[in-house]
N, C-alpha and C. Protein backbone atom coordinates (compact mmCIF):
# COMPACT_ATOMS: atom_id res chain seq x y z
N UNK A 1 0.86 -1.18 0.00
CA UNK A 1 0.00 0.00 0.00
C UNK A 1 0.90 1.23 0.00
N UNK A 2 0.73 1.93 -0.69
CA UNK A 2 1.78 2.94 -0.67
C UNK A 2 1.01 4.51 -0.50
N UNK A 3 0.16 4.61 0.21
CA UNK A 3 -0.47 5.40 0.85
C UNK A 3 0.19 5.69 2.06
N UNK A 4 0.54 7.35 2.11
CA UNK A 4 1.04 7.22 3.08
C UNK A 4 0.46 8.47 4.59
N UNK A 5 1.26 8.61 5.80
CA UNK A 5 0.56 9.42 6.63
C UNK A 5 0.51 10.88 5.80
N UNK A 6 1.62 10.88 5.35
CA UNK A 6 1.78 12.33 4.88
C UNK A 6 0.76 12.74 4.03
N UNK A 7 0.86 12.00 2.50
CA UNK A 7 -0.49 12.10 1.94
C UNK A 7 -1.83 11.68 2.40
N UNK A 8 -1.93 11.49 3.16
CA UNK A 8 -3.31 11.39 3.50
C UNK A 8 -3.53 13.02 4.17
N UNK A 9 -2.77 13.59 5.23
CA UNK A 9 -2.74 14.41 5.48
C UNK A 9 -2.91 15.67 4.86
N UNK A 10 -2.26 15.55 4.10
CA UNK A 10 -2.24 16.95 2.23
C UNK A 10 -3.55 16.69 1.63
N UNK A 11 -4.03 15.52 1.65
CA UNK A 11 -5.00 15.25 1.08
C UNK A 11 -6.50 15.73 1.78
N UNK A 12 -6.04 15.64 3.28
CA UNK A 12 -7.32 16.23 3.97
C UNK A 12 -7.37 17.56 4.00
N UNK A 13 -6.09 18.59 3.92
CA UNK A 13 -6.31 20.05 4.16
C UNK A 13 -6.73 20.52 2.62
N UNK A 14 -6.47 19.73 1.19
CA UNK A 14 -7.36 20.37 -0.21
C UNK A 14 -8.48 19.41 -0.23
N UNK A 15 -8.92 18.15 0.47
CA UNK A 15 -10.26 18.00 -0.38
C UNK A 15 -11.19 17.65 1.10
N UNK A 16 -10.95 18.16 2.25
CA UNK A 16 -11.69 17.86 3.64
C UNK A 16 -10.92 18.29 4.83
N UNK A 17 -11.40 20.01 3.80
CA UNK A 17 -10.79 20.93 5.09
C UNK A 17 -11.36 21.10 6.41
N UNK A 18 -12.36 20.96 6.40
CA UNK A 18 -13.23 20.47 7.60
C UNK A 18 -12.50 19.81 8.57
N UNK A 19 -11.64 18.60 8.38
CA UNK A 19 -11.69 17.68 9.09
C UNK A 19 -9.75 18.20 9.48
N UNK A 20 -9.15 18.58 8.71
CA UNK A 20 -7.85 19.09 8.64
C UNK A 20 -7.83 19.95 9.44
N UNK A 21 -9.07 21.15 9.71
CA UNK A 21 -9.04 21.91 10.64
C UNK A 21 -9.80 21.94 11.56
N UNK A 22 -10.07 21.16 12.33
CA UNK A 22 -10.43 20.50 12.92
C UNK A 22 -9.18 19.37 13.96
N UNK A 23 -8.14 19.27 13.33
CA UNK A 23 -7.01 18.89 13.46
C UNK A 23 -6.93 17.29 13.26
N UNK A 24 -8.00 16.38 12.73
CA UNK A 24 -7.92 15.55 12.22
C UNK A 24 -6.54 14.88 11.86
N UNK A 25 -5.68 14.37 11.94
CA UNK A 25 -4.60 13.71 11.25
C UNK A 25 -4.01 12.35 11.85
N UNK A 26 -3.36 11.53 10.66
CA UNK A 26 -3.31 10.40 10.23
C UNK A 26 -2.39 9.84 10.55
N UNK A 27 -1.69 8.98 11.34
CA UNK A 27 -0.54 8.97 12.31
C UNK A 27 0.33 7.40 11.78
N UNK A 28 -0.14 6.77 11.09
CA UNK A 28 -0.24 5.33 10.73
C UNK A 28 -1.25 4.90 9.94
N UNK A 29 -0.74 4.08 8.88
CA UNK A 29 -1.56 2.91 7.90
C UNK A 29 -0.26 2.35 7.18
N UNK A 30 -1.27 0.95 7.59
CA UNK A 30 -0.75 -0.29 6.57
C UNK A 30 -1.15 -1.25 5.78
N UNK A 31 -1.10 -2.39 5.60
CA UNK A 31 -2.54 -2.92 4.90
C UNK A 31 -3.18 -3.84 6.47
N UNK A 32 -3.19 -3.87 7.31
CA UNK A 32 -4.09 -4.28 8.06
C UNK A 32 -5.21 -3.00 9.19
N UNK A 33 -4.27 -1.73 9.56
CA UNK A 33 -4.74 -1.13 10.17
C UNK A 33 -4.20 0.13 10.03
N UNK A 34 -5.00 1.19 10.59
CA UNK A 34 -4.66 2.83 10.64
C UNK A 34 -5.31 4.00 11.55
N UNK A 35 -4.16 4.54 12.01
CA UNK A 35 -4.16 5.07 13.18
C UNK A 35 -4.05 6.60 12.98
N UNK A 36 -5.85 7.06 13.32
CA UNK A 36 -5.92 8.93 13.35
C UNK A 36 -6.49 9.33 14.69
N UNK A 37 -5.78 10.47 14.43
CA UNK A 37 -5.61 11.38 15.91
C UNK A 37 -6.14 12.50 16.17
N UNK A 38 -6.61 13.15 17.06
CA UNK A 38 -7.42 14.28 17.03
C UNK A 38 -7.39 15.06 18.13
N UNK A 39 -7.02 15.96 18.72
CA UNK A 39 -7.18 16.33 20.08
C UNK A 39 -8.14 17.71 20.16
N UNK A 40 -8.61 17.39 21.42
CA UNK A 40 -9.71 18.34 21.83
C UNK A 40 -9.54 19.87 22.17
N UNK A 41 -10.33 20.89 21.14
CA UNK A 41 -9.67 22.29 21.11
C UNK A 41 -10.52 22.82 21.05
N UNK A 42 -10.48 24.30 21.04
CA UNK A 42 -11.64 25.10 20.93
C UNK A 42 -12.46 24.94 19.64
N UNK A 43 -11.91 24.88 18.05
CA UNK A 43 -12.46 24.64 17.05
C UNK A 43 -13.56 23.58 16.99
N UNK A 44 -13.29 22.36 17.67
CA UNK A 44 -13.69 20.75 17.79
C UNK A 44 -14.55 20.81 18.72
N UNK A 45 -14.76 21.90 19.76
CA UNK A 45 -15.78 20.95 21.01
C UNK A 45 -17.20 21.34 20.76
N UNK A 46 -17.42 20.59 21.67
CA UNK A 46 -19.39 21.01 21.39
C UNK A 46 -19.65 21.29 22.86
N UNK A 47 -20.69 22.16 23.38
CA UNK A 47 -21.34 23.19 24.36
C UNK A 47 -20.98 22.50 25.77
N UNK A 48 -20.94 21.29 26.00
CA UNK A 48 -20.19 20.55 27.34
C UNK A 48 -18.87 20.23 27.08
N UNK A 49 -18.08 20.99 26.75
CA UNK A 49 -16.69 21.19 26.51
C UNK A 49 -16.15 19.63 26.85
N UNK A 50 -16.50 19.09 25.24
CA UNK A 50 -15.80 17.99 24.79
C UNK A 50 -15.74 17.70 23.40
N UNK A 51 -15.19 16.73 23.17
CA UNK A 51 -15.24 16.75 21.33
C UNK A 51 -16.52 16.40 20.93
N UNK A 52 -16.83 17.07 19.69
CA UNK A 52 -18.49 17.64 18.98
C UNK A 52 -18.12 15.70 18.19
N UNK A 53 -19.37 15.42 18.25
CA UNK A 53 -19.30 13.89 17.75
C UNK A 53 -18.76 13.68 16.24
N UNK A 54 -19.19 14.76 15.50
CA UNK A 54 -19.21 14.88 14.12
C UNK A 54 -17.54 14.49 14.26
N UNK A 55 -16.75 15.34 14.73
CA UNK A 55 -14.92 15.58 14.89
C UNK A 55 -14.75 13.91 14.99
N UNK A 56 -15.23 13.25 15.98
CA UNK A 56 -14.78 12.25 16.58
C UNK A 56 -15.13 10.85 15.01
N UNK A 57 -16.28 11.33 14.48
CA UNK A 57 -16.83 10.97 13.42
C UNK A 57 -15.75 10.74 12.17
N UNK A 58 -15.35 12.00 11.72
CA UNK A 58 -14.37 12.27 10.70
C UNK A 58 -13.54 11.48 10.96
N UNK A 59 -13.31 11.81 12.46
CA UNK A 59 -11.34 10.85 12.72
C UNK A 59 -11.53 9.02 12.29
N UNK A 60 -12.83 8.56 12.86
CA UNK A 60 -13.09 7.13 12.98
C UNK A 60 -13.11 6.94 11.28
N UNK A 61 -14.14 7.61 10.32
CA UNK A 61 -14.42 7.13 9.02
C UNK A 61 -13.23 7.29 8.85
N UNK A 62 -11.83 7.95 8.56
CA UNK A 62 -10.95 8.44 7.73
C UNK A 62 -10.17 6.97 8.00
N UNK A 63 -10.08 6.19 9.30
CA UNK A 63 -9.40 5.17 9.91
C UNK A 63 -9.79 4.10 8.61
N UNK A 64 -11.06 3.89 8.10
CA UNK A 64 -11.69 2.79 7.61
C UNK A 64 -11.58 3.33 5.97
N UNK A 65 -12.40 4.78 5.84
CA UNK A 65 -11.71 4.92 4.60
C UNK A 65 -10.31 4.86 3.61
N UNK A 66 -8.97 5.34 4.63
CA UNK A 66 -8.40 5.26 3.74
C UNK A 66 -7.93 4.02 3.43
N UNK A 67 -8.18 3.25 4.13
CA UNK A 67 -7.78 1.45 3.57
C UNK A 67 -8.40 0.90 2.39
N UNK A 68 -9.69 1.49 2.70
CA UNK A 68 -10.36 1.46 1.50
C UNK A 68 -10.23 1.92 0.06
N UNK A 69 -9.32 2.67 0.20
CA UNK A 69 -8.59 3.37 -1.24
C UNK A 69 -7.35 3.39 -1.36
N UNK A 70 -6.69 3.13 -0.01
CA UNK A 70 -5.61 2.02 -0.51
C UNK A 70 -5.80 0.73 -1.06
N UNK A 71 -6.70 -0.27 -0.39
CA UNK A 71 -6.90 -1.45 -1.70
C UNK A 71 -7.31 -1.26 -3.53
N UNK A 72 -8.33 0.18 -3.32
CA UNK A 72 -8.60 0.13 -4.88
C UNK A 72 -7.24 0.56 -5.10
N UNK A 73 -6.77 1.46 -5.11
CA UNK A 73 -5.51 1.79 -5.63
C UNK A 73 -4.38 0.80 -5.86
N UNK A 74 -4.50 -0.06 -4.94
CA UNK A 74 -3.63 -1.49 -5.54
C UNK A 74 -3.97 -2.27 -6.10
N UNK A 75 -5.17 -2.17 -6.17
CA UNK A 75 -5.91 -3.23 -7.50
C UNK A 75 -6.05 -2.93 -9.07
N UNK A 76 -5.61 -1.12 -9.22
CA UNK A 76 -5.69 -1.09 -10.14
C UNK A 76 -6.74 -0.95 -11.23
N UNK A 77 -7.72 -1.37 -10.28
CA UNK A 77 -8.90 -0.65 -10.93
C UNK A 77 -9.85 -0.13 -10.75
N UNK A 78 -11.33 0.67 -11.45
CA UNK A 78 -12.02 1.22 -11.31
C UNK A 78 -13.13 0.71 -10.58
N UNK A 79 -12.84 1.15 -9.02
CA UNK A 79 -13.90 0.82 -8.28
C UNK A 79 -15.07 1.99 -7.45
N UNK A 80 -15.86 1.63 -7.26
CA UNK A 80 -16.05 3.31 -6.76
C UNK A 80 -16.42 2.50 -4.85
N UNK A 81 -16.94 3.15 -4.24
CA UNK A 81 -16.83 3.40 -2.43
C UNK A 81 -17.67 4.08 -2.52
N UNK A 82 -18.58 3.84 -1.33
CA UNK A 82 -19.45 4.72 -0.32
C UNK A 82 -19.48 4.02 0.72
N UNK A 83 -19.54 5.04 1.82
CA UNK A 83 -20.51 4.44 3.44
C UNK A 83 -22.17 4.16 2.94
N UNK A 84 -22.49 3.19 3.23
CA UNK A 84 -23.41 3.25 3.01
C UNK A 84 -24.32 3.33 4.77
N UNK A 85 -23.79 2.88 5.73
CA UNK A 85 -24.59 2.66 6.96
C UNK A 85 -23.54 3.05 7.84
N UNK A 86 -24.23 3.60 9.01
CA UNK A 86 -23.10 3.90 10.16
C UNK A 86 -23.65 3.83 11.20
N UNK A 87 -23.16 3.38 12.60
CA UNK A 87 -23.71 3.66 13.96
C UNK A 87 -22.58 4.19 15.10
N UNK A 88 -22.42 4.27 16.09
CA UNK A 88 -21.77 5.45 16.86
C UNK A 88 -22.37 4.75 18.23
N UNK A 89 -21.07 4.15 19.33
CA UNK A 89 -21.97 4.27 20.61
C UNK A 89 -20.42 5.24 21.61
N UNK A 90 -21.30 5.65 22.19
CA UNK A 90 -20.32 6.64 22.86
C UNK A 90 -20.28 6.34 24.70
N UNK A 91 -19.01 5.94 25.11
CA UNK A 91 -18.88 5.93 26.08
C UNK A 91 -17.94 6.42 27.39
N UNK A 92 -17.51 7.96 27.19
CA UNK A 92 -16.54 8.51 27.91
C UNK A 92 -16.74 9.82 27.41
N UNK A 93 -16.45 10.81 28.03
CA UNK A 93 -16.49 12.22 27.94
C UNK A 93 -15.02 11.89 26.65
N UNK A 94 -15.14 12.99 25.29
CA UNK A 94 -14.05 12.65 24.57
C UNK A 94 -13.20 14.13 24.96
N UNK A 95 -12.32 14.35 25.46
CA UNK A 95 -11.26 15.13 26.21
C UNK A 95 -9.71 14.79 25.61
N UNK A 96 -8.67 15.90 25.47
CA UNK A 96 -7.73 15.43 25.21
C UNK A 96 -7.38 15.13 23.87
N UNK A 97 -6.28 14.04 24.26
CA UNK A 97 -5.78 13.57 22.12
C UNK A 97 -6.72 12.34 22.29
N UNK A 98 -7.76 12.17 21.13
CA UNK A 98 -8.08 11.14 21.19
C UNK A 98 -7.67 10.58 19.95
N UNK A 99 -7.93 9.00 19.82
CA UNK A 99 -6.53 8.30 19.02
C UNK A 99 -8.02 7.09 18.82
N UNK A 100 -8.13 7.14 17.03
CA UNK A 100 -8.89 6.66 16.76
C UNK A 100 -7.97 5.29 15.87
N UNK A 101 -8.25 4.06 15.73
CA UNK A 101 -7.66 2.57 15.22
C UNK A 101 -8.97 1.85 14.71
N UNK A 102 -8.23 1.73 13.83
CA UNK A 102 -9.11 0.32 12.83
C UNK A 102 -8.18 -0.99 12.46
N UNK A 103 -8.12 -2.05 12.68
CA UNK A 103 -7.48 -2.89 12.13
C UNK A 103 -8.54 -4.05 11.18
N UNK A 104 -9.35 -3.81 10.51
CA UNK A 104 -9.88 -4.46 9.85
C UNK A 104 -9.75 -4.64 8.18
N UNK A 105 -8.24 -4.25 7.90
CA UNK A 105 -7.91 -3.82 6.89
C UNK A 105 -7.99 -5.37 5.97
N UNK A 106 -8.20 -6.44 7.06
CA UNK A 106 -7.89 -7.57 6.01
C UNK A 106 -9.42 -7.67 5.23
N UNK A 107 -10.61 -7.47 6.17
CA UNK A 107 -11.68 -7.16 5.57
C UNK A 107 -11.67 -6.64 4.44
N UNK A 108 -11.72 -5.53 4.01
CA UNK A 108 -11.69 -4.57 2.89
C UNK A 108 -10.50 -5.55 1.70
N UNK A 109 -9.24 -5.96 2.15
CA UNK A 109 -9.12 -6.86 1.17
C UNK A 109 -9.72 -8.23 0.24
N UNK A 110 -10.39 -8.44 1.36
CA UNK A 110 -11.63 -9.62 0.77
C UNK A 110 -12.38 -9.33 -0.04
N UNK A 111 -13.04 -8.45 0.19
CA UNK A 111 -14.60 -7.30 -0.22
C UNK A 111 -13.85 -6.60 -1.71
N UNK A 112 -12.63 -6.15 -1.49
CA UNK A 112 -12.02 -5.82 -3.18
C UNK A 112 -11.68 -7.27 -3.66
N UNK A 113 -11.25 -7.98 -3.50
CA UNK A 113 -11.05 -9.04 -4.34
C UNK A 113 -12.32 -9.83 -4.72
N UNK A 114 -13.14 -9.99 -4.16
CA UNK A 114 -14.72 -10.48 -4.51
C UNK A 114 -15.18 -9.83 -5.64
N UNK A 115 -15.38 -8.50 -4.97
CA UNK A 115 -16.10 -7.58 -6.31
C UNK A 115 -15.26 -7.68 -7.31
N UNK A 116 -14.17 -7.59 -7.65
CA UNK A 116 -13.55 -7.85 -8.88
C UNK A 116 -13.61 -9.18 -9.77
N UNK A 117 -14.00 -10.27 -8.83
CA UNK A 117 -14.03 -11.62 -9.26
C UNK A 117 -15.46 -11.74 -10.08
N UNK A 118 -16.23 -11.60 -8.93
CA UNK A 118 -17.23 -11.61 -9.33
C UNK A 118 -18.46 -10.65 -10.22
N UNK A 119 -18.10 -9.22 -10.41
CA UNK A 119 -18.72 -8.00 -10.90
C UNK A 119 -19.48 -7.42 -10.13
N UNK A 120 -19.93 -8.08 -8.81
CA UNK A 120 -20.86 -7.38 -7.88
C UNK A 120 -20.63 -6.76 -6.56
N UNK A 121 -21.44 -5.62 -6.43
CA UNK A 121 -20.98 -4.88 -5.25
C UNK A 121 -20.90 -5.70 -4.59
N UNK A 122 -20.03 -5.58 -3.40
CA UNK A 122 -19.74 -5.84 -1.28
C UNK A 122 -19.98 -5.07 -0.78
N UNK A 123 -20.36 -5.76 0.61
CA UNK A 123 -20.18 -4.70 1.64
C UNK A 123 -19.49 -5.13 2.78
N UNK A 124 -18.69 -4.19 3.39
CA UNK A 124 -18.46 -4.97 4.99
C UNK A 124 -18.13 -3.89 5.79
N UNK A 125 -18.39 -4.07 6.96
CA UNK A 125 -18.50 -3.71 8.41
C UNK A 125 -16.75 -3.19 8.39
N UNK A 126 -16.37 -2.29 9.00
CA UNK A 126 -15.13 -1.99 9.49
C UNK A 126 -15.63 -0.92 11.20
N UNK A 127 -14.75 -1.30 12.12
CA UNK A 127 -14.71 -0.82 13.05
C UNK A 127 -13.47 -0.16 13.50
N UNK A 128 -14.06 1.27 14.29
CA UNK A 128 -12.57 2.19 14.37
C UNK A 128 -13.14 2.50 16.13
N UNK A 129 -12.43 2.11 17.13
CA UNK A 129 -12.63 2.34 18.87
C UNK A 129 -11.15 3.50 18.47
N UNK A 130 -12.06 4.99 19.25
CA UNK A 130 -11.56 5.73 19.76
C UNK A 130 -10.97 5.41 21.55
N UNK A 131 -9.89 5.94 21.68
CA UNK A 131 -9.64 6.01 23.19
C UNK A 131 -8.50 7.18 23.38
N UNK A 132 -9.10 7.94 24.83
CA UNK A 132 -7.79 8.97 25.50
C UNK A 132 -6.42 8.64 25.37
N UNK A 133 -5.52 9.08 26.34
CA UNK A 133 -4.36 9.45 26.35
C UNK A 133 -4.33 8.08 27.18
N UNK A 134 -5.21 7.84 27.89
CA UNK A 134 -5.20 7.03 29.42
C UNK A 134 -5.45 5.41 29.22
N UNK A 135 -5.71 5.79 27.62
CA UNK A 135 -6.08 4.21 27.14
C UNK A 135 -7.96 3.72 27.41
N UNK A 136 -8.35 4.64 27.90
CA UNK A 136 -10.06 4.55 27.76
C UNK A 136 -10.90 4.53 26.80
N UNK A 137 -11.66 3.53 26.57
CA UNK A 137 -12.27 3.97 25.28
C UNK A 137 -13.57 5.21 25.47
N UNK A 138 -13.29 5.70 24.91
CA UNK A 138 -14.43 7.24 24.87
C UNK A 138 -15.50 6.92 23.47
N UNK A 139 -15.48 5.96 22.59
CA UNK A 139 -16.12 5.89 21.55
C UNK A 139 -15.86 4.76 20.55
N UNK A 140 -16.85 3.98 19.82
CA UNK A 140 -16.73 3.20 18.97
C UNK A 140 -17.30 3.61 17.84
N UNK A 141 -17.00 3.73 16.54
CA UNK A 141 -17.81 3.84 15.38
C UNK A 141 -18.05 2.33 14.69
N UNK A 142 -18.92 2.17 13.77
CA UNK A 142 -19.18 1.43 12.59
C UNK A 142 -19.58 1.54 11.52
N UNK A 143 -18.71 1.27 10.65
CA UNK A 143 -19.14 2.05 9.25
C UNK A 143 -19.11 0.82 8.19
N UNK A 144 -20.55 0.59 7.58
CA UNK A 144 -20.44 -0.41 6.49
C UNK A 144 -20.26 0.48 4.99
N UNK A 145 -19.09 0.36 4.07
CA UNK A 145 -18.91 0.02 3.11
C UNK A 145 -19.01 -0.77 2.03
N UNK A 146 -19.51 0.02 1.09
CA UNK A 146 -19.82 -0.71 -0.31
C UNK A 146 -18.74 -0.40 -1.21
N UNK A 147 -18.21 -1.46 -2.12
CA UNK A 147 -17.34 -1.50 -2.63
C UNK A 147 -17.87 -2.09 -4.36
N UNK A 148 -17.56 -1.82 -5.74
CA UNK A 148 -18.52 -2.40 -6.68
C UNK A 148 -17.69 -1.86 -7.70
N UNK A 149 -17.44 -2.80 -8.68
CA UNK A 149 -16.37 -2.46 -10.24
C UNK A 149 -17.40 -1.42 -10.29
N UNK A 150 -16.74 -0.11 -10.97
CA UNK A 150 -17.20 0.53 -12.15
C UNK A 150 -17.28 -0.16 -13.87
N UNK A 151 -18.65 0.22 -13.76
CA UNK A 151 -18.66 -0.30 -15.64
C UNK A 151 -17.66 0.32 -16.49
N UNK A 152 -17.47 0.26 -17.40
CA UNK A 152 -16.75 0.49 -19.14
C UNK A 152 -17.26 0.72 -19.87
């Protein structure tokens, strides 16, 4: 996978400045897992001075997305991506650097190699657990992805 922290990073302040400023950034990826970071600031919080869910949101999808376009990109071909479903359970005041991980990267390799085999969309589940400085988890996301050749 030759995606790297840096570009992902460049990539969030021209096409998801939102999330760049916001301080969003990408600390690790490989082909199994990837590690984004976020800490809690005045820009990011919401009215009980903690991180606004949406922030915590960005950091978790970006964990699952960019694996996801690291596999098309190594496959070489025209695939397209969406979230199609998401859920969110939240359990800790989010304070601090919080440090969002996905390791379900082998998933998303399955789900691209299917759809290519076969011509038909996938989908699969990827999970990204946020946690503090302290090692707490403050949040879990789930985000199902669809994955599907583009026609010719």
């Amino acid at each position: 996978m030759n995606i790297t922290p840096g570009k992902l990073n460049t990539f969030l302040l021209f096409k998801l400045p939102s999330a760049w400023l916001c301080g969003v950034r990408v600390k690790s990826i490989d082909r199994t897992s990837c590690t984004v970071s976020v800490k809690h600031r005045w820009i990011n919080q919401n009215p009980f001075n903690s991180m606004f869910w949406a922030v915590q949101g960005m950091a978790a999808e970006l964990t699952t997305g960019a694996m996801v376009t690291g596999y098309i990109r190594d496959s070489g071909k025209k695939i397209s991506m969406l979230v199609a479903n998401n859920n969110a359970t939240f359990t800790k005041k989010a304070t601090g650097r919080i440090t969002f991980v996905c390791n379900d990267g082998n998933l998303v390799e399955d789900a691209i190699k299917k759809t290519i085999e076969t011509g038909e969309g996938q989908t699969v589940w990827m999970k990204s657990i946020g946690t503090n400085t302290d090692g707490v988890e403050v949040s879990t996301f789930n985000f199902e992805w669809t994955v599907k050749v583009k026609k010719v």
